[in-house]
N, C-alpha and C. Protein backbone atom coordinates (compact mmCIF):
# COMPACT_ATOMS: atom_id res chain seq x y z
N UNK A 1 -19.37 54.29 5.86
CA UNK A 1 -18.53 53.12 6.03
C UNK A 1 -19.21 51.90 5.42
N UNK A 2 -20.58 51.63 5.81
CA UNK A 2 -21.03 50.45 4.96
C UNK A 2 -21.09 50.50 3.40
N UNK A 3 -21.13 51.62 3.10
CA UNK A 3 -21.74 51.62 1.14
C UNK A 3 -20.16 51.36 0.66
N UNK A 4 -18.94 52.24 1.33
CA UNK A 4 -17.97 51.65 0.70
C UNK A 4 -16.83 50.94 1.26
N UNK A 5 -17.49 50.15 2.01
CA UNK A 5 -17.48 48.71 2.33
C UNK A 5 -16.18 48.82 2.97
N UNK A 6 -15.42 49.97 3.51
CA UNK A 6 -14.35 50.40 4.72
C UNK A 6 -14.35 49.41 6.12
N UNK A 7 -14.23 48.45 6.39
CA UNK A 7 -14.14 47.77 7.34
C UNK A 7 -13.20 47.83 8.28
N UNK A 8 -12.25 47.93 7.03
CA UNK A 8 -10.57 47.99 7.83
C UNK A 8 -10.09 48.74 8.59
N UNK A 9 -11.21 50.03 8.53
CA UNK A 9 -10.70 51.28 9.20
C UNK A 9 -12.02 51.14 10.59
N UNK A 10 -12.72 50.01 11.43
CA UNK A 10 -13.37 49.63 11.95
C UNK A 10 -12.26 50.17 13.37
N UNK A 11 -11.61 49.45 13.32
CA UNK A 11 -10.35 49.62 14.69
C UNK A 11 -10.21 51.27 15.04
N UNK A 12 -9.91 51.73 14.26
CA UNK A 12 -9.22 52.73 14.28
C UNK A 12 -10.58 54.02 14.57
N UNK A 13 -12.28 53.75 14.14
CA UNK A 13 -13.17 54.50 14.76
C UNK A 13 -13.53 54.25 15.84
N UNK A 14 -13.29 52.73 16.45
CA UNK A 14 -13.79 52.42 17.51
C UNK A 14 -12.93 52.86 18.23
N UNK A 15 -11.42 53.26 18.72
CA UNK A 15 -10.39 54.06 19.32
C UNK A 15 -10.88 55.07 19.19
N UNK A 16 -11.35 55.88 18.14
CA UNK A 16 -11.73 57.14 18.72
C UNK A 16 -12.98 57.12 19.40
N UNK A 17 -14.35 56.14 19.03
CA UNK A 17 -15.26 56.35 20.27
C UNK A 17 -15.67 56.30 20.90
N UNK A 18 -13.95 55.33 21.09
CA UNK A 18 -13.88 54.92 22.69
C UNK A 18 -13.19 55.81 23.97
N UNK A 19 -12.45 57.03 23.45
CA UNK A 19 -12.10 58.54 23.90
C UNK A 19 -13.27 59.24 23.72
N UNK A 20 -14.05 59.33 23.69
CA UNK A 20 -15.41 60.12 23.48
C UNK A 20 -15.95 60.53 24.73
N UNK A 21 -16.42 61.98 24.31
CA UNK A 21 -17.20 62.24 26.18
C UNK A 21 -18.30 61.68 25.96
N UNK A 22 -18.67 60.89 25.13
CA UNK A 22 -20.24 60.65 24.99
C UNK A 22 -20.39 59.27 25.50
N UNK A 23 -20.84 58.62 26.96
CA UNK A 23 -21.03 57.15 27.43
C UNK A 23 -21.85 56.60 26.52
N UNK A 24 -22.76 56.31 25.59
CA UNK A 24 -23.33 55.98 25.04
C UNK A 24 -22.58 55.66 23.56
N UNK A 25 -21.45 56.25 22.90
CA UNK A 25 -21.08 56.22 21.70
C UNK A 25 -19.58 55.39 22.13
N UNK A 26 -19.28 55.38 23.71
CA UNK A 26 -18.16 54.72 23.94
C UNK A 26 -19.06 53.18 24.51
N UNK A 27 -19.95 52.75 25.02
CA UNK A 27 -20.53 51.69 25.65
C UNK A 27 -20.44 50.98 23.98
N UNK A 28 -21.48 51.58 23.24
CA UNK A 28 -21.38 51.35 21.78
C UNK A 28 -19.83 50.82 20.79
N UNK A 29 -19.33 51.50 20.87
CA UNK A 29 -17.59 50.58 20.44
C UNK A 29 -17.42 49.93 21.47
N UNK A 30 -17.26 49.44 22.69
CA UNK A 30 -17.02 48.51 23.29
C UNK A 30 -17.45 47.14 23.34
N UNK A 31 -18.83 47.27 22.93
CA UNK A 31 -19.77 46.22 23.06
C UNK A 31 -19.29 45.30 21.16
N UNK A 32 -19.14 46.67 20.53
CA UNK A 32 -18.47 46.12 19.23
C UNK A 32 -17.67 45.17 19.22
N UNK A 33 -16.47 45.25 19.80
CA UNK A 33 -15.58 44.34 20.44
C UNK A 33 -15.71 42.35 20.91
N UNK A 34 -17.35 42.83 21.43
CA UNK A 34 -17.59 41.20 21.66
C UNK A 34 -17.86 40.17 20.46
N UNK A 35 -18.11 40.95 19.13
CA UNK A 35 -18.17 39.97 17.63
C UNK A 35 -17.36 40.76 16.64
N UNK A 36 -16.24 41.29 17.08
CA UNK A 36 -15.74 42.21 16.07
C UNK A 36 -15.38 41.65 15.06
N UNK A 37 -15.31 40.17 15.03
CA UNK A 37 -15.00 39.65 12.96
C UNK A 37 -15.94 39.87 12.48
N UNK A 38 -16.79 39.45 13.12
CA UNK A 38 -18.93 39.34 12.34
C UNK A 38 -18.68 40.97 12.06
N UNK A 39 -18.80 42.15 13.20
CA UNK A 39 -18.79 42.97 12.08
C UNK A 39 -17.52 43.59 11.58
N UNK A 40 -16.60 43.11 11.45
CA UNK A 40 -15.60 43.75 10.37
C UNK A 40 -16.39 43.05 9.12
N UNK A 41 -16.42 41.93 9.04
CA UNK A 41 -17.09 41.19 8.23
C UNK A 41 -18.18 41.45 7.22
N UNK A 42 -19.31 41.92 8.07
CA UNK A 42 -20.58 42.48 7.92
C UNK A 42 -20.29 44.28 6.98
N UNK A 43 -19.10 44.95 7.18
CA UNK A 43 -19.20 46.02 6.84
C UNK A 43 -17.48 45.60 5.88
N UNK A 44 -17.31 45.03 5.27
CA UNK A 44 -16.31 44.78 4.16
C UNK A 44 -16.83 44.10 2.99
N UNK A 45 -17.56 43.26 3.43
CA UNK A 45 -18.05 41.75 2.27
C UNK A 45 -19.42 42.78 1.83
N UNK A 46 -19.74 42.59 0.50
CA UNK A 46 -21.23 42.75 -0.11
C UNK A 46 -22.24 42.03 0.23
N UNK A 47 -23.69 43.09 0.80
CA UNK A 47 -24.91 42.24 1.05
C UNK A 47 -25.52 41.32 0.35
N UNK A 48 -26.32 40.52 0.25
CA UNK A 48 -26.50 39.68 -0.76
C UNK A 48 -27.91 40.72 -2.00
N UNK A 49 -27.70 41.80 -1.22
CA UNK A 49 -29.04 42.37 -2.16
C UNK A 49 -28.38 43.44 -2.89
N UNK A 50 -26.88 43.80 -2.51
CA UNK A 50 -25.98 44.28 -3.47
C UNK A 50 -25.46 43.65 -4.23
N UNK A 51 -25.52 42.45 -4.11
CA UNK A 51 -24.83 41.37 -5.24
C UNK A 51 -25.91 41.25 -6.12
N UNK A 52 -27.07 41.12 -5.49
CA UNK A 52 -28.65 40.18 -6.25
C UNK A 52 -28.38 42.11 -7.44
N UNK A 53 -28.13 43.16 -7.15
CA UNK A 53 -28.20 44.30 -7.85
C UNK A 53 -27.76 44.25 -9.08
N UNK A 54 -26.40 43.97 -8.82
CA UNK A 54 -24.91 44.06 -9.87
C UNK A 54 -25.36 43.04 -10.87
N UNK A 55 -26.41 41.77 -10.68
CA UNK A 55 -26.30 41.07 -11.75
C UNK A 55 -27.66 41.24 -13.08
């Protein structure tokens, strides 16, 4: 999800692991929830050391 920069589909993993038998992978998407623009954000937009790359 981060290399190709899939953000959008952020919602839609955190629904699934938030059905998860696993408390730890559901505590984990939940807690997502408390800055979820920062990281939709964080995993859509290019790092600055993928940009510093490309040029």
């Amino acid at each position: 999800m981060m290399k190709i920069l899939d953000g959008h589909l952020l919602p839609r993993r955190m629904k699934a692991a938030e059905g998860s038998e696993l408390p730890p992978l559901r505590d984990f998407a939940r807690n997502l929830t408390k800055d979820l623009d920062a990281v939709t954000a964080g995993l859509t937009m290019p790092s600055p050391a993928a940009r510093s790359k490309d040029t």
